[in-house]
Protein backbone atom coordinates (compact mmCIF):
# COMPACT_ATOMS: atom_id res chain seq x y z
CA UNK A 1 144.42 62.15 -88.25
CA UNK A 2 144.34 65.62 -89.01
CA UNK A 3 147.28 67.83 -90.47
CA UNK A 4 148.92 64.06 -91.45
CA UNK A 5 148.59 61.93 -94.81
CA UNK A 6 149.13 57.88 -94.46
CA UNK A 7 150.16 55.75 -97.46
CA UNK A 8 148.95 52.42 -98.03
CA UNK A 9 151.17 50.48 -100.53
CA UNK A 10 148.71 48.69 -102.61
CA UNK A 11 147.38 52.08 -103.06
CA UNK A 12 151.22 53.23 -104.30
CA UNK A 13 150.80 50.37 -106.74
CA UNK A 14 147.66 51.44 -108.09
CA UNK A 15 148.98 54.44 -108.53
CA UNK A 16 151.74 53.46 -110.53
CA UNK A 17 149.59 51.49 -112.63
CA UNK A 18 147.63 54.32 -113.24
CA UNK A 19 151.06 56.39 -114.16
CA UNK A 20 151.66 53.52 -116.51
CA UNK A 21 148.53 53.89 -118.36
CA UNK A 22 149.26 57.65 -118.76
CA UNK A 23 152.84 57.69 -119.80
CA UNK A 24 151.58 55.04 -122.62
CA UNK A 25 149.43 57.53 -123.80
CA UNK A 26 151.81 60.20 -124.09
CA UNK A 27 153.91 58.05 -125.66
CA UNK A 28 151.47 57.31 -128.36
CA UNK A 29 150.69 61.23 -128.50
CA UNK A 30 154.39 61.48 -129.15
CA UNK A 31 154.22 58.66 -132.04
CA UNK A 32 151.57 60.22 -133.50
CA UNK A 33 153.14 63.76 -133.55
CA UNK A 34 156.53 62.85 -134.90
CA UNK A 35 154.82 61.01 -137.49
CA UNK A 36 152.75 64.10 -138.18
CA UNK A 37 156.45 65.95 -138.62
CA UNK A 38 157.64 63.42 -141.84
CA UNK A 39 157.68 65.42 -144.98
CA UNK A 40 155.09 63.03 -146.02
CA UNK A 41 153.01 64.74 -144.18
CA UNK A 42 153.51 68.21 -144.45
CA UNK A 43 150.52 70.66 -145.27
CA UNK A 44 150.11 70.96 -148.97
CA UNK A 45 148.79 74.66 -148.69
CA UNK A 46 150.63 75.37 -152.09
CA UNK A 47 153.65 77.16 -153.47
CA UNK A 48 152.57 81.10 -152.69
CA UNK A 49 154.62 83.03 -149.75
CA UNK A 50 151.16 82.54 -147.62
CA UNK A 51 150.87 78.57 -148.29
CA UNK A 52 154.54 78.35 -147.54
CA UNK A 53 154.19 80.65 -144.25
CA UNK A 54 151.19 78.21 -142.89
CA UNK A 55 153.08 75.05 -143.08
CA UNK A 56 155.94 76.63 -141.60
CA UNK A 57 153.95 77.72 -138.73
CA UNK A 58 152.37 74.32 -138.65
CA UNK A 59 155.57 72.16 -138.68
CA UNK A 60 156.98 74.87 -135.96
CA UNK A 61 153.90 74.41 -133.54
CA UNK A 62 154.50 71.27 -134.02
CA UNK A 63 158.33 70.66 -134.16
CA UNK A 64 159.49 73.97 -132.72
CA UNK A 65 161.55 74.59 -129.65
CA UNK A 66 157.66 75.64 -127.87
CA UNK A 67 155.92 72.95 -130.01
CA UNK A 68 153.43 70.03 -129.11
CA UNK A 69 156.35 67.53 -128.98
CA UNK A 70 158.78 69.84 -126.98
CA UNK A 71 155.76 69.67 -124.54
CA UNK A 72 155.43 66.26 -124.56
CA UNK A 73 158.64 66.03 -123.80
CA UNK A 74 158.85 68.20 -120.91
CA UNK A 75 155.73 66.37 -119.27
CA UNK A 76 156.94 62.90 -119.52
CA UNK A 77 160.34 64.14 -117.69
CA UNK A 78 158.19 66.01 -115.52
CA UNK A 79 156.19 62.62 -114.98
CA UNK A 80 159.00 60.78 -114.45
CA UNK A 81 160.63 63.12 -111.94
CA UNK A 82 157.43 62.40 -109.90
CA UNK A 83 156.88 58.94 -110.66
CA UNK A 84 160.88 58.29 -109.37
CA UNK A 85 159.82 60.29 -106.25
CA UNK A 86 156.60 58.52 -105.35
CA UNK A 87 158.31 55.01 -105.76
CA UNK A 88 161.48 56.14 -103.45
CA UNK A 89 158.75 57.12 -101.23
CA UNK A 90 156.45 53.95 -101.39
CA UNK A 91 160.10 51.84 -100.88
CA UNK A 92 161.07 53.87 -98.21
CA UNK A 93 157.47 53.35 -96.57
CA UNK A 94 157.43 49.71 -97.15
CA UNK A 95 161.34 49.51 -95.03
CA UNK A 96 160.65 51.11 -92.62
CA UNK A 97 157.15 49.83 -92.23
CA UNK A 98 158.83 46.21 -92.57
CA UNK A 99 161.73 47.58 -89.78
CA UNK A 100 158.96 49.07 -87.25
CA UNK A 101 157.21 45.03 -87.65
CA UNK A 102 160.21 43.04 -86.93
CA UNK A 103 160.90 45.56 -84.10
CA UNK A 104 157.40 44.39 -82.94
CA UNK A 105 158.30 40.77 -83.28
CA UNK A 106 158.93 38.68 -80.18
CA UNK A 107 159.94 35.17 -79.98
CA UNK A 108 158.87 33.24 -77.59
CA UNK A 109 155.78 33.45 -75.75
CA UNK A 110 154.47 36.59 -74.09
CA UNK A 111 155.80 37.45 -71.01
CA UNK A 112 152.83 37.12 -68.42
């Protein structure tokens, strides 16, 4: 078909098993970043104004309302806005593909 996509729902649940896989490993990119942001783990770059500037910048870039986890953030809602989209799409396929069958359907035997 040309200018036309089809869906083919085990594809749509390959697909979300693929989405699955991916928001896990944000997820554990988020773990590992907010365990990067306990004071345990803060650079120890010293006491002098430049030591204390660098971990400030670090625990910003890392913390901050632009940092690494605000990302991460953003993309899994991002993800999620897309992953709710494609699965109202892949149930609205599946209905209607169900409806246009039993609309097929006869009972009986074939008219001659």
């Amino acid at each position: 078909m040309t200018g036309s996509w089809e869906v083919e729902p085990e594809r749509v649940d390959e697909f979300a098993a693929a989405v699955e896989e991916v928001r896990a490993r944000f997820e554990a990119l988020r773990s590992d970043a907010e365990e990067l942001m306990h004071p345990s783990n803060d650079p120890r770059l010293g006491t002098s104004p430049v030591g204390s500037g660098l971990t400030d910048k670090f625990n910003n870039r890392l913390g901050g309302t632009a940092g690494l986890l605000e990302q991460l953030g953003t993309a899994l809602a991002r993800m999620d806005e897309f992953v709710g989209s494609a699965e109202a799409a892949a149930a609205r396929y599946r209905r209607d593909d169900a409806s246009g069958a039993a609309g097929l359907r006869m009972d009986g035997p074939l008219p001659s």
